[in-house]
PDB file of N, CA and C in Angstrom:
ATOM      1  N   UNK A   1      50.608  38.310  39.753  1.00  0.00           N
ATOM      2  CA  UNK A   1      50.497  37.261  38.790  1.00  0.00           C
ATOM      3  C   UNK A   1      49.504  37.637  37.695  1.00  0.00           C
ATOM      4  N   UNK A   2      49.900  37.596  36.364  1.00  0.00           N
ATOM      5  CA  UNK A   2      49.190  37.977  35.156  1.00  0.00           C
ATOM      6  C   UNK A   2      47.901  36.580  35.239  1.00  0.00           C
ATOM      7  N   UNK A   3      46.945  36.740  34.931  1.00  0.00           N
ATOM      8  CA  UNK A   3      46.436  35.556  34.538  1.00  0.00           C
ATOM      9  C   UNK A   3      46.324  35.386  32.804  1.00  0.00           C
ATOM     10  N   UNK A   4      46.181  33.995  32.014  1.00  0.00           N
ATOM     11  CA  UNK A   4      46.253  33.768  30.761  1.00  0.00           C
ATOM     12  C   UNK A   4      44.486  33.903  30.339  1.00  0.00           C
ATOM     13  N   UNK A   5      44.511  34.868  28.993  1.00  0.00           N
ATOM     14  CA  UNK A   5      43.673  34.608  28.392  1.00  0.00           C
ATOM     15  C   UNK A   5      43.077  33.280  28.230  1.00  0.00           C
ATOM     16  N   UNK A   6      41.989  32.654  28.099  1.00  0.00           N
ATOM     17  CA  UNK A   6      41.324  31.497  27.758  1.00  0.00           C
ATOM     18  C   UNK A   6      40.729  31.594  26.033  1.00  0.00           C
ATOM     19  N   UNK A   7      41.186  30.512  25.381  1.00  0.00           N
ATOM     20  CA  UNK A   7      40.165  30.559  23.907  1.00  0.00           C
ATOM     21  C   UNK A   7      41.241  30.295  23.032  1.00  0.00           C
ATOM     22  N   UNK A   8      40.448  29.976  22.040  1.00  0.00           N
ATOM     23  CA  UNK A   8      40.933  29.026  20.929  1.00  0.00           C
ATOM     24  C   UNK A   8      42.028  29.682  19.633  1.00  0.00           C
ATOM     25  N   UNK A   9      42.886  29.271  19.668  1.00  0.00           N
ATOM     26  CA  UNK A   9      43.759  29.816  18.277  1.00  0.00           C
ATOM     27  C   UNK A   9      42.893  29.986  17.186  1.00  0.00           C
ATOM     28  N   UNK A  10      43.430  30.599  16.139  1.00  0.00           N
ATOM     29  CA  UNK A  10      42.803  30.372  14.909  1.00  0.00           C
ATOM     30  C   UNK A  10      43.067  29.449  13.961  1.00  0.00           C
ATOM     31  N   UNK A  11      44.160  28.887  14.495  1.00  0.00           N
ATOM     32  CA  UNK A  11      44.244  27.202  13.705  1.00  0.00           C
ATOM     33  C   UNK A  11      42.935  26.227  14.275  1.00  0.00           C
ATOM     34  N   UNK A  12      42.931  26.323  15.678  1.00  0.00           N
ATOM     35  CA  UNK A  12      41.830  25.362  16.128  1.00  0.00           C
ATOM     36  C   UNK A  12      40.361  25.459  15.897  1.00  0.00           C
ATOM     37  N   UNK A  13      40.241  26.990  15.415  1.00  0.00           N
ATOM     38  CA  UNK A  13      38.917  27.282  14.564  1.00  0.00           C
ATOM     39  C   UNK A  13      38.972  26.786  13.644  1.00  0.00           C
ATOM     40  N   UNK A  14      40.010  26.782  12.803  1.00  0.00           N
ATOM     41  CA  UNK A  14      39.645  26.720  11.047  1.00  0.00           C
ATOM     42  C   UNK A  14      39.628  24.853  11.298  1.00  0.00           C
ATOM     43  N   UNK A  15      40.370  24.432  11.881  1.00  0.00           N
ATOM     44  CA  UNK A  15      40.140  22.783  12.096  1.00  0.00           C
ATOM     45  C   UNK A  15      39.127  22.452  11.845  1.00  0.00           C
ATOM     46  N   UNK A  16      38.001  23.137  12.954  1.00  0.00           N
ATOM     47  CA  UNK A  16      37.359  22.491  13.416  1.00  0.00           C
ATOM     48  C   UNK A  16      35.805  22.828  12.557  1.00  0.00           C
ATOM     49  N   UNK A  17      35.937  24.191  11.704  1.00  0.00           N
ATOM     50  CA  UNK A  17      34.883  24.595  10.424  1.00  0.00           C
ATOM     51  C   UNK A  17      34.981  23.788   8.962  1.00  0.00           C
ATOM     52  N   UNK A  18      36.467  22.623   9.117  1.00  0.00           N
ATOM     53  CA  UNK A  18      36.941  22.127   8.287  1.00  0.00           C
ATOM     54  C   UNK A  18      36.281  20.673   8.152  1.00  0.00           C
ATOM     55  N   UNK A  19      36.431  20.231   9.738  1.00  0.00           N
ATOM     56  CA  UNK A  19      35.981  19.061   9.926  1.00  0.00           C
ATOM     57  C   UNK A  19      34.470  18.957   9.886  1.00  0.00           C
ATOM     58  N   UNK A  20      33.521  20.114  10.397  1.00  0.00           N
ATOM     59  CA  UNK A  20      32.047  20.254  10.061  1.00  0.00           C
ATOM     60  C   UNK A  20      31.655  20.217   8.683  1.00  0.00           C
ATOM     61  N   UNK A  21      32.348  20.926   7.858  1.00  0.00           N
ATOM     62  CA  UNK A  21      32.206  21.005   6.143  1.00  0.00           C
ATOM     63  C   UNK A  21      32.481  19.680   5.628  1.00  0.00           C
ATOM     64  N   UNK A  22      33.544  18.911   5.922  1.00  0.00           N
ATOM     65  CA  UNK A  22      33.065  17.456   5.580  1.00  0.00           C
ATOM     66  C   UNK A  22      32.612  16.944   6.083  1.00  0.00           C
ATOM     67  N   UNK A  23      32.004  16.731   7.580  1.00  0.00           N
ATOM     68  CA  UNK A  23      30.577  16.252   7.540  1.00  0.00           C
ATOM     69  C   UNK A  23      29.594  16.214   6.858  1.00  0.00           C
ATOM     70  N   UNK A  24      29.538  17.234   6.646  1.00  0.00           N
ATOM     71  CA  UNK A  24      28.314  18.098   6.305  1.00  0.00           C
ATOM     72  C   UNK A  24      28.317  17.620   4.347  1.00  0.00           C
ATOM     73  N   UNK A  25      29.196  17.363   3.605  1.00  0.00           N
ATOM     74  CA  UNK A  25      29.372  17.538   2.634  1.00  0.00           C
ATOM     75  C   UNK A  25      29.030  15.767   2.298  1.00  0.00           C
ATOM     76  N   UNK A  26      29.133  14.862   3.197  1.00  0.00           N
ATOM     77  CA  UNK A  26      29.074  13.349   3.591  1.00  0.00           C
ATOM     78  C   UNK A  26      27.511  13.145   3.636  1.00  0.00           C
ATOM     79  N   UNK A  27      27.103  13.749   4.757  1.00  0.00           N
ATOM     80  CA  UNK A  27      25.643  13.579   5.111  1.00  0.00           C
ATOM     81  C   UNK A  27      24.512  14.312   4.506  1.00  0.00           C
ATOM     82  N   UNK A  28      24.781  15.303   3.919  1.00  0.00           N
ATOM     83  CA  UNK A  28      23.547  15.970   3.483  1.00  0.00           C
ATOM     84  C   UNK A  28      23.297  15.234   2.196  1.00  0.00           C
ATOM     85  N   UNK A  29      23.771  14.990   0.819  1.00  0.00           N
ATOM     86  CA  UNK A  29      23.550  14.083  -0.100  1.00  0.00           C
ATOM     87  C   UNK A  29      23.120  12.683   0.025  1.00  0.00           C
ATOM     88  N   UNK A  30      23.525  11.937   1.507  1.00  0.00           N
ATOM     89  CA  UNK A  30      22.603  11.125   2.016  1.00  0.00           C
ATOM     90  C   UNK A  30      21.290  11.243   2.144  1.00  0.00           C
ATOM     91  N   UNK A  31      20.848  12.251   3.136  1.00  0.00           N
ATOM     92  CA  UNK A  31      19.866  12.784   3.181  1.00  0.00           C
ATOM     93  C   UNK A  31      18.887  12.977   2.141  1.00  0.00           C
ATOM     94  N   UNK A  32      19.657  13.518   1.605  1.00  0.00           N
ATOM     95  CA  UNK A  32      18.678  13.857   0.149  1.00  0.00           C
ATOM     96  C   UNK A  32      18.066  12.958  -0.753  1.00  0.00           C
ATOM     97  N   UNK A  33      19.095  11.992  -0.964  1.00  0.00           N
ATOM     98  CA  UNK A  33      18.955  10.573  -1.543  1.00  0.00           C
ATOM     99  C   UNK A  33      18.055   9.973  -0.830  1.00  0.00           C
ATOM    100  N   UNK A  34      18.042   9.582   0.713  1.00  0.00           N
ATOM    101  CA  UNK A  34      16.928   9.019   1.032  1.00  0.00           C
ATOM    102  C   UNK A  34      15.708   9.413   1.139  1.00  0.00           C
ATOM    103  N   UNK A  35      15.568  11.302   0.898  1.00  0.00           N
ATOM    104  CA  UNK A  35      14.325  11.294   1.346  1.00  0.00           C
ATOM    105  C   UNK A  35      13.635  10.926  -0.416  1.00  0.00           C
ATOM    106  N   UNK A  36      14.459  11.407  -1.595  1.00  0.00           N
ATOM    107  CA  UNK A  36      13.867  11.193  -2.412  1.00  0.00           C
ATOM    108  C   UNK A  36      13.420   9.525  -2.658  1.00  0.00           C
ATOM    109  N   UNK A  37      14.363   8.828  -1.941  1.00  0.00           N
ATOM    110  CA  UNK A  37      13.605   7.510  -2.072  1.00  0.00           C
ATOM    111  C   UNK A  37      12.464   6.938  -1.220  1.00  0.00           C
ATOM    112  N   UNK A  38      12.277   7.607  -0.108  1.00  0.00           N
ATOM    113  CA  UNK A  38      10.772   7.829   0.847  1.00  0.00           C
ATOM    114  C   UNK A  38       9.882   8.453  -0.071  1.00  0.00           C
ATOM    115  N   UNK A  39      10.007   9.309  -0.611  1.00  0.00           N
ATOM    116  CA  UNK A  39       8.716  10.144  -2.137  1.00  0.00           C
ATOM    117  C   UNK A  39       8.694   9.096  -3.134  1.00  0.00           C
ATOM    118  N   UNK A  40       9.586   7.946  -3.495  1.00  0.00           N
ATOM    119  CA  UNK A  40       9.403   6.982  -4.734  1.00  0.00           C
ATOM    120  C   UNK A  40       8.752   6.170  -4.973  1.00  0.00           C
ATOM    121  N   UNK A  41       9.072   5.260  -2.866  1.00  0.00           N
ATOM    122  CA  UNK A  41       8.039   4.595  -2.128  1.00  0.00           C
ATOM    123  C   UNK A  41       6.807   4.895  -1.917  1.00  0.00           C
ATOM    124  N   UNK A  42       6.768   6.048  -1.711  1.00  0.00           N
ATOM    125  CA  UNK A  42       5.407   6.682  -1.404  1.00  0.00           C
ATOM    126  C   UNK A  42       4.465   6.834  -3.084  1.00  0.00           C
ATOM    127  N   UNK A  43       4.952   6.810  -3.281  1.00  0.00           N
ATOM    128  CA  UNK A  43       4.837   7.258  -5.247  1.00  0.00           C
ATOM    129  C   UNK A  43       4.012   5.424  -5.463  1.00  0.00           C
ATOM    130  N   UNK A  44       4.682   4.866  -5.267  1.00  0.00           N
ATOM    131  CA  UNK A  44       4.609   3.425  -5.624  1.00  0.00           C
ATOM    132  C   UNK A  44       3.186   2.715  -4.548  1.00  0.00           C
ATOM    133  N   UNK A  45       3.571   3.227  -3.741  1.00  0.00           N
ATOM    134  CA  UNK A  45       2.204   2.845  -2.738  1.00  0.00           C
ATOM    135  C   UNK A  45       1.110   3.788  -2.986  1.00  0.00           C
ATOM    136  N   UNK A  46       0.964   4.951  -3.791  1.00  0.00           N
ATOM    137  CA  UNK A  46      -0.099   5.171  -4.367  1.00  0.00           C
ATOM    138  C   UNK A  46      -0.547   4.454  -5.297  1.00  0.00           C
ATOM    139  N   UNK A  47       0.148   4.441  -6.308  1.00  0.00           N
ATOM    140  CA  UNK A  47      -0.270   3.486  -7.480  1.00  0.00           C
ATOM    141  C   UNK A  47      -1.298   2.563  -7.011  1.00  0.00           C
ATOM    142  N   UNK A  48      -0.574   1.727  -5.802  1.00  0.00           N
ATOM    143  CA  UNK A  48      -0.851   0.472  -5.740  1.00  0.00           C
ATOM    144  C   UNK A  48      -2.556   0.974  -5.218  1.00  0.00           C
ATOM    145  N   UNK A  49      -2.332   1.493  -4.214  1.00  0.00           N
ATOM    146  CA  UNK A  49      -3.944   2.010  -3.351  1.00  0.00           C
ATOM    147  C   UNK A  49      -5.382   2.407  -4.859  1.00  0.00           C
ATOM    148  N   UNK A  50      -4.294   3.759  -5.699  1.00  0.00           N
ATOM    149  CA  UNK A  50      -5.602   3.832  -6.492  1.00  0.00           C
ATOM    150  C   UNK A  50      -5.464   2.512  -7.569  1.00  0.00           C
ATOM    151  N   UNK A  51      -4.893   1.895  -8.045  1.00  0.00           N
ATOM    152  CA  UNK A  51      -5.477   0.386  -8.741  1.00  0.00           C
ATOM    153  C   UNK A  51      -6.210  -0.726  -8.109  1.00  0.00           C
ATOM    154  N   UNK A  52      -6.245  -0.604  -6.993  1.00  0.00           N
ATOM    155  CA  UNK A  52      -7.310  -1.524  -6.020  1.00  0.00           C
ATOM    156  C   UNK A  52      -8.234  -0.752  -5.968  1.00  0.00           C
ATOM    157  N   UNK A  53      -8.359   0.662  -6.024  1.00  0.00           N
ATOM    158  CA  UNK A  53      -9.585   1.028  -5.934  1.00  0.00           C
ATOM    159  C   UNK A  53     -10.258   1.409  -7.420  1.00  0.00           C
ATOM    160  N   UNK A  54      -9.535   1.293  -8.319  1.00  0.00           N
ATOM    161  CA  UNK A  54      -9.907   1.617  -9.559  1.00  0.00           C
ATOM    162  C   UNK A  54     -10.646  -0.171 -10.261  1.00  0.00           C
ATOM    163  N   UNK A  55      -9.616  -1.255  -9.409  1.00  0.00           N
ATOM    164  CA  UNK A  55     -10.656  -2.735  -9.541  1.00  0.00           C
ATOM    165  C   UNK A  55     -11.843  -2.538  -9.254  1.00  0.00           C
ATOM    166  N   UNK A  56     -12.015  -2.062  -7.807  1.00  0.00           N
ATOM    167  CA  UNK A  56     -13.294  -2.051  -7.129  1.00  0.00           C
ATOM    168  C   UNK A  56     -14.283  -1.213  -7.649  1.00  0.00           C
ATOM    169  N   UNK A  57     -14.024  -0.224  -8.487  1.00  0.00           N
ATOM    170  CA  UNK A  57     -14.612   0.542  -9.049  1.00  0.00           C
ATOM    171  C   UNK A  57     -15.437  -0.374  -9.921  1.00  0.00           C
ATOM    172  N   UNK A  58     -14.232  -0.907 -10.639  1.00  0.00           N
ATOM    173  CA  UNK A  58     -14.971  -1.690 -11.701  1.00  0.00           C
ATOM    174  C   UNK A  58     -15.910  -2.759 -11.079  1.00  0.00           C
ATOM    175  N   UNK A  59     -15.620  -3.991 -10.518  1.00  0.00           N
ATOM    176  CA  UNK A  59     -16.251  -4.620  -9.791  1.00  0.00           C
ATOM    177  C   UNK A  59     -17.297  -4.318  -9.292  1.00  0.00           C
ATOM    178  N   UNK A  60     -17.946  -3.500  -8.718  1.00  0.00           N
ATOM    179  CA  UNK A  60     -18.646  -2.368  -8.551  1.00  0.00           C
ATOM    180  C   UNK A  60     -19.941  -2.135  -8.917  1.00  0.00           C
ATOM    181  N   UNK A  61     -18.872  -1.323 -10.370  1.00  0.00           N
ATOM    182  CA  UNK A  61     -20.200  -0.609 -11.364  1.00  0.00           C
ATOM    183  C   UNK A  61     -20.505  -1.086 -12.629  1.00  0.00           C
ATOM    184  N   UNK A  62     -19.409  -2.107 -13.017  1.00  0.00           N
ATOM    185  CA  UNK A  62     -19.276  -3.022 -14.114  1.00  0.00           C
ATOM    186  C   UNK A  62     -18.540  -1.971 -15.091  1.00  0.00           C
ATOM    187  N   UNK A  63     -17.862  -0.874 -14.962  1.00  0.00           N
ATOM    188  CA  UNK A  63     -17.299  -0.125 -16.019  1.00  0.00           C
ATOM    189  C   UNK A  63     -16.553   0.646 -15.399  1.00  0.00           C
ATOM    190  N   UNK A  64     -15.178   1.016 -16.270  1.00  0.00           N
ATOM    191  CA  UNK A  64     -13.546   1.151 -15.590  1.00  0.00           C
ATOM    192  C   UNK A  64     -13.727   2.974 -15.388  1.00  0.00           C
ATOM    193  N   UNK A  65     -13.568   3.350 -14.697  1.00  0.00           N
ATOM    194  CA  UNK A  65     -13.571   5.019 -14.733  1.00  0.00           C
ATOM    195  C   UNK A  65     -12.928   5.310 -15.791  1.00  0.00           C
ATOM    196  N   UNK A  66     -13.240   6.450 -16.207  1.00  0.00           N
ATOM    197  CA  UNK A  66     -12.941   7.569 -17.028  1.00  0.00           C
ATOM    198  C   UNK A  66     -11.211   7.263 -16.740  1.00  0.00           C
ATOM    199  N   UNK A  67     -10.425   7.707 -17.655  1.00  0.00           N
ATOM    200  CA  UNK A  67      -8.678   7.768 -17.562  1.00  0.00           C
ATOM    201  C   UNK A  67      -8.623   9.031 -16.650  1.00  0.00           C
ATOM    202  N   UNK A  68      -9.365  10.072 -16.968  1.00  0.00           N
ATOM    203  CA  UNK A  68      -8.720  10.972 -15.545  1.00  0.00           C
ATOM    204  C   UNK A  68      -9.434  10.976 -14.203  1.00  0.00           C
ATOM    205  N   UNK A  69     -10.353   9.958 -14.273  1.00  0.00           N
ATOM    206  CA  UNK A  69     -10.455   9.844 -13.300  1.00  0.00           C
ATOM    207  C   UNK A  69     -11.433  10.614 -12.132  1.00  0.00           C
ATOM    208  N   UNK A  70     -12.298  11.202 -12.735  1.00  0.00           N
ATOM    209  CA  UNK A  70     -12.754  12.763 -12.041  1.00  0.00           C
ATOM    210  C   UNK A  70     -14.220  11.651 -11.751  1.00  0.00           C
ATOM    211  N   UNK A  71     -14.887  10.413 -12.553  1.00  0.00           N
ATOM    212  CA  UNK A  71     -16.233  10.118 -12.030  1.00  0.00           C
ATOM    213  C   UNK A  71     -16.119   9.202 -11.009  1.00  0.00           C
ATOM    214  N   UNK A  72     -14.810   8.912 -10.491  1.00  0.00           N
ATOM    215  CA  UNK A  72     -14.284   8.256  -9.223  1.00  0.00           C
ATOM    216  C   UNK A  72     -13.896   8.963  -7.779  1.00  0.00           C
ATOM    217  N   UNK A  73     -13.604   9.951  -8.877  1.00  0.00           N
ATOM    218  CA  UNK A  73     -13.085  11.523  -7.746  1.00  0.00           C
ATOM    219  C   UNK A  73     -14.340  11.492  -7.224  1.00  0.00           C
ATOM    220  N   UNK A  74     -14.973  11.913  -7.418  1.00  0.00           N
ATOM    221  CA  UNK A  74     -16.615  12.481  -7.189  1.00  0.00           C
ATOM    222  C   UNK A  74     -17.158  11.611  -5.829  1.00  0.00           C
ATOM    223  N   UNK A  75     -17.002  10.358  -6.140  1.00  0.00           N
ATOM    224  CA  UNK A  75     -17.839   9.239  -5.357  1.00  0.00           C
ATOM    225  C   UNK A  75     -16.477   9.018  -3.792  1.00  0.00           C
ATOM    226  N   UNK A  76     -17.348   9.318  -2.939  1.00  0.00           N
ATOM    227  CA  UNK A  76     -16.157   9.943  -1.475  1.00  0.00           C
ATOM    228  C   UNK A  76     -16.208   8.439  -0.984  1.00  0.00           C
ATOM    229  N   UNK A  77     -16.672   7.380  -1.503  1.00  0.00           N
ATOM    230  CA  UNK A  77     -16.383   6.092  -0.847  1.00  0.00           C
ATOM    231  C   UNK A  77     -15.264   5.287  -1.109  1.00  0.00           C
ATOM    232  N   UNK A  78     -14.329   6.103  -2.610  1.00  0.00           N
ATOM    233  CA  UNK A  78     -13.231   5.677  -2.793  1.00  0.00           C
ATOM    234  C   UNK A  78     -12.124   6.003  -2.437  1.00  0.00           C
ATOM    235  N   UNK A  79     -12.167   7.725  -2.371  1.00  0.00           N
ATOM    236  CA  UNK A  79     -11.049   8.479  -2.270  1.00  0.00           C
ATOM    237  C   UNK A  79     -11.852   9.739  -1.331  1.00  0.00           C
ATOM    238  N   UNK A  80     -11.955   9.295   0.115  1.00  0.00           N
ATOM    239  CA  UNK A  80     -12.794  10.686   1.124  1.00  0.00           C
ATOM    240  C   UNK A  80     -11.849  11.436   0.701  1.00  0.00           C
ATOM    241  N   UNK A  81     -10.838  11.840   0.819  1.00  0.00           N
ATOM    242  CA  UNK A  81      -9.615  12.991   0.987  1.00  0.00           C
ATOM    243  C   UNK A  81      -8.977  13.174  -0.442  1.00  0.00           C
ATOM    244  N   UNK A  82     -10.149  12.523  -1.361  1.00  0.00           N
ATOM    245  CA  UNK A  82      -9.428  13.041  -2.888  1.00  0.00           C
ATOM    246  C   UNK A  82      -8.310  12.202  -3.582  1.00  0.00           C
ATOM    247  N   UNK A  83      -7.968  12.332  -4.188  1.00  0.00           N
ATOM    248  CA  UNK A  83      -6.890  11.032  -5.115  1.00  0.00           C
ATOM    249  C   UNK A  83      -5.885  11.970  -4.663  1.00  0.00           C
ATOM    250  N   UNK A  84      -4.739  11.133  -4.243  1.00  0.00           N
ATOM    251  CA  UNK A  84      -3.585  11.158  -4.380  1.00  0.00           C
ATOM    252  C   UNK A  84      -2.919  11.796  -5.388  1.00  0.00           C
ATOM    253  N   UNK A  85      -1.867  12.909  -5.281  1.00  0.00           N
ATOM    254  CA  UNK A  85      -1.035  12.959  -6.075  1.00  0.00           C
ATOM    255  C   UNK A  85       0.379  13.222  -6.058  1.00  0.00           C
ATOM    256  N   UNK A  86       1.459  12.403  -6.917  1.00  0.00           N
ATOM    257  CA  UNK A  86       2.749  12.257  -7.060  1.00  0.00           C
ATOM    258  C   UNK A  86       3.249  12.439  -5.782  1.00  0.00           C
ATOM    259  N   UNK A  87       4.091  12.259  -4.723  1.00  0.00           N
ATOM    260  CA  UNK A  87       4.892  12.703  -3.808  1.00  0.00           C
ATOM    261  C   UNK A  87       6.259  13.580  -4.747  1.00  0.00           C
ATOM    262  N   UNK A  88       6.653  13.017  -5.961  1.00  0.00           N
ATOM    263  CA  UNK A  88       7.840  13.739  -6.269  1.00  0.00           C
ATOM    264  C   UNK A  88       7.865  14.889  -7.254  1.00  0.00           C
ATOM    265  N   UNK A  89       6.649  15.491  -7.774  1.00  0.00           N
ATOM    266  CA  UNK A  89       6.713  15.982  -8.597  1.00  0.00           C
ATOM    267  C   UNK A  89       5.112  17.046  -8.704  1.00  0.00           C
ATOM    268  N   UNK A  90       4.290  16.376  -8.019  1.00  0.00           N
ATOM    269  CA  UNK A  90       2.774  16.961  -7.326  1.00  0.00           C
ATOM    270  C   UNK A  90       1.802  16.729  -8.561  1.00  0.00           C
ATOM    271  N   UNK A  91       2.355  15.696  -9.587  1.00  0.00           N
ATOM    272  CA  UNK A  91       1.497  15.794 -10.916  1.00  0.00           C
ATOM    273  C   UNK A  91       0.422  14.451 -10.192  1.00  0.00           C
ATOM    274  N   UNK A  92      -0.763  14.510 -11.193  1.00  0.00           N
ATOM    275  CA  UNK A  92      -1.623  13.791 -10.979  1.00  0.00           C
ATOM    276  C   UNK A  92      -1.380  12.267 -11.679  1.00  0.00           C
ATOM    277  N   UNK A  93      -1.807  11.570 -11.243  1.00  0.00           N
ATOM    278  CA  UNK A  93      -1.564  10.199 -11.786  1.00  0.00           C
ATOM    279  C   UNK A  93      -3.028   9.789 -12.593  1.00  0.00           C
ATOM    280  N   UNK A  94      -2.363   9.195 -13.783  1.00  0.00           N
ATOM    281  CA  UNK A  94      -3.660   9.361 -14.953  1.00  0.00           C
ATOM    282  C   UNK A  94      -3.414   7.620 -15.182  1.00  0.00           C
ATOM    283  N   UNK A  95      -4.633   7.062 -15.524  1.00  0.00           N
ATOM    284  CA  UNK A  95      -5.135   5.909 -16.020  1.00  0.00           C
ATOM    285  C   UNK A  95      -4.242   5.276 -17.485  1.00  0.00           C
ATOM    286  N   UNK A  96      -3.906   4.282 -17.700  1.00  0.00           N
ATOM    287  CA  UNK A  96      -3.922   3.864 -18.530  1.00  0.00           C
ATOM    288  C   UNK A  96      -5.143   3.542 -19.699  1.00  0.00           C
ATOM    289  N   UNK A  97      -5.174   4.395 -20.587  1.00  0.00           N
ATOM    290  CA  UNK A  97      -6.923   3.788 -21.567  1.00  0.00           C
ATOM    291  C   UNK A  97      -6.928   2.619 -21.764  1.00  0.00           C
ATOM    292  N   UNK A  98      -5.872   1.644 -22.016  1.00  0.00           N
ATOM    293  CA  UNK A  98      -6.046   0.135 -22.685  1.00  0.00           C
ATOM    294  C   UNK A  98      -5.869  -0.735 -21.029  1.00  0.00           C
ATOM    295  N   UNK A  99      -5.373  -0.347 -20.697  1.00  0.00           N
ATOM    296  CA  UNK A  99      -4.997  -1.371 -19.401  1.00  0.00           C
ATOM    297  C   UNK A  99      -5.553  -1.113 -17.715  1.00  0.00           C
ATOM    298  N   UNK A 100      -6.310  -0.007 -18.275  1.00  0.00           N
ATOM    299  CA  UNK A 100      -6.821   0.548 -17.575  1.00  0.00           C
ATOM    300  C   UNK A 100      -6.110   1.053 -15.623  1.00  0.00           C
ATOM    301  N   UNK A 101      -4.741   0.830 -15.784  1.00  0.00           N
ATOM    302  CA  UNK A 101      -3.614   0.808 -14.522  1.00  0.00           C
ATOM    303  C   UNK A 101      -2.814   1.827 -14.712  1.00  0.00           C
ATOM    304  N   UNK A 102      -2.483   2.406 -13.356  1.00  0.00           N
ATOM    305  CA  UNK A 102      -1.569   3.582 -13.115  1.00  0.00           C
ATOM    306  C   UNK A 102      -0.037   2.505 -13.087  1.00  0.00           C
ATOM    307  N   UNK A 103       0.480   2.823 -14.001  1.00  0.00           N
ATOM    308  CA  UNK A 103       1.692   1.405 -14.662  1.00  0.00           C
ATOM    309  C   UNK A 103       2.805   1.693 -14.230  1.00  0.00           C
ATOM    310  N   UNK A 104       3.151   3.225 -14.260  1.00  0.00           N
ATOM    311  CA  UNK A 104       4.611   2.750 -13.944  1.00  0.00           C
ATOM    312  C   UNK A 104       5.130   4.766 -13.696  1.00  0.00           C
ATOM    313  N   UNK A 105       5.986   5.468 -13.203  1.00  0.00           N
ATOM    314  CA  UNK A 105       6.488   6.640 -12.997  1.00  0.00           C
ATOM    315  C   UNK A 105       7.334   6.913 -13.769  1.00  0.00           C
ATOM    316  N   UNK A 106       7.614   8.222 -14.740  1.00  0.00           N
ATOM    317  CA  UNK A 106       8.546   8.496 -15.674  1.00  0.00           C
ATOM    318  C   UNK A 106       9.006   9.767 -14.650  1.00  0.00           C
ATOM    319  N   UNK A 107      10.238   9.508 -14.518  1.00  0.00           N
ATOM    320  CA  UNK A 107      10.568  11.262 -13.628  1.00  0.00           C
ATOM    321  C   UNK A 107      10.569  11.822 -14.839  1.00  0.00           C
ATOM    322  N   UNK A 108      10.319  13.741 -14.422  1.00  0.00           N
ATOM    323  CA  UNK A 108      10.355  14.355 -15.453  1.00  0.00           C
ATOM    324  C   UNK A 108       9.152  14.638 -16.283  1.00  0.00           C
ATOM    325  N   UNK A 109       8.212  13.405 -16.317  1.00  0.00           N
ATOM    326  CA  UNK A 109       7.053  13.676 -17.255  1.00  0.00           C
ATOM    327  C   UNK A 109       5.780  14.164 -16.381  1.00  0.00           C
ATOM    328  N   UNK A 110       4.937  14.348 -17.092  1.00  0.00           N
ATOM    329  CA  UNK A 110       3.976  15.390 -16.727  1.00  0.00           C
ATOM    330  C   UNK A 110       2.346  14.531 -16.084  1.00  0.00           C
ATOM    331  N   UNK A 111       2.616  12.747 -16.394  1.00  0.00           N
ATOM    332  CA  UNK A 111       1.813  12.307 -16.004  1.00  0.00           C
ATOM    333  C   UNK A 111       2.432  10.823 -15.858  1.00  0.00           C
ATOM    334  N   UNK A 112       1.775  10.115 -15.355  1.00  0.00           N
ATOM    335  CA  UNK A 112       2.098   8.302 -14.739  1.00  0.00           C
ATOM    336  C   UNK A 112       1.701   7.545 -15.382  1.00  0.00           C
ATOM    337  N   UNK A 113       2.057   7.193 -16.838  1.00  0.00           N
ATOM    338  CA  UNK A 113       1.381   6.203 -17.417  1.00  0.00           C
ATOM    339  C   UNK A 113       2.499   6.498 -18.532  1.00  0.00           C
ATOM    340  N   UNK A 114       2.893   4.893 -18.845  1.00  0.00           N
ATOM    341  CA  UNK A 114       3.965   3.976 -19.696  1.00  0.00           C
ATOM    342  C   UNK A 114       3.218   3.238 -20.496  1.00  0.00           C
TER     343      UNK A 114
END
């Protein structure tokens, strides 16, 4: 008695590299999309952290830090681990001069202030 080879045609390969590629073509742009919207969030919850601490600053010392921010940097009771910067882009987030608030994210631009 011959016995039969065991294993897969080459139709049932290409099936099945067919059906992974659209997976794959489904879920990874998901992926991507959400993580960039976890970096947007994260983007946005900085803001929020250094403008409470940029109040308190003021509150404080009676006068708004510097727009970049470096005579706030300095003082480790605001920022021990340093100011935050961008999750999406690694730029630093700069002060507003008149409003003295980190206002709003432009993708693309080189700093955080609208």
């Amino acid at each position: 008695m011959l016995k039969q080879k065991g294993g897969f045609t080459l139709l049932e390969v290409m099936l099945v590299v067919v059906l992974i590629s659209i997976l794959a073509a489904i879920v990874i742009p998901r992926f991507v999309i959400s993580s960039q919207r976890a970096k947007v969030q994260s983007c946005e919850m900085n803001r929020a952290i250094i403008n409470k601490q940029v109040e308190s600053w003021y509150f404080t010392e009676g006068t708004w830090p510097i727009v970049d921010m470096r005579d706030i940097k300095t003082n480790i009771n605001y920022f021990p681990d340093g100011i935050p910067t961008c999750p999406l882009d690694l730029t630093s987030y700069v002060l507003s001069d008149t409003r003295f608030r980190i206002s709003g994210h432009r993708e693309g631009a080189t700093t955080h202030v609208w």
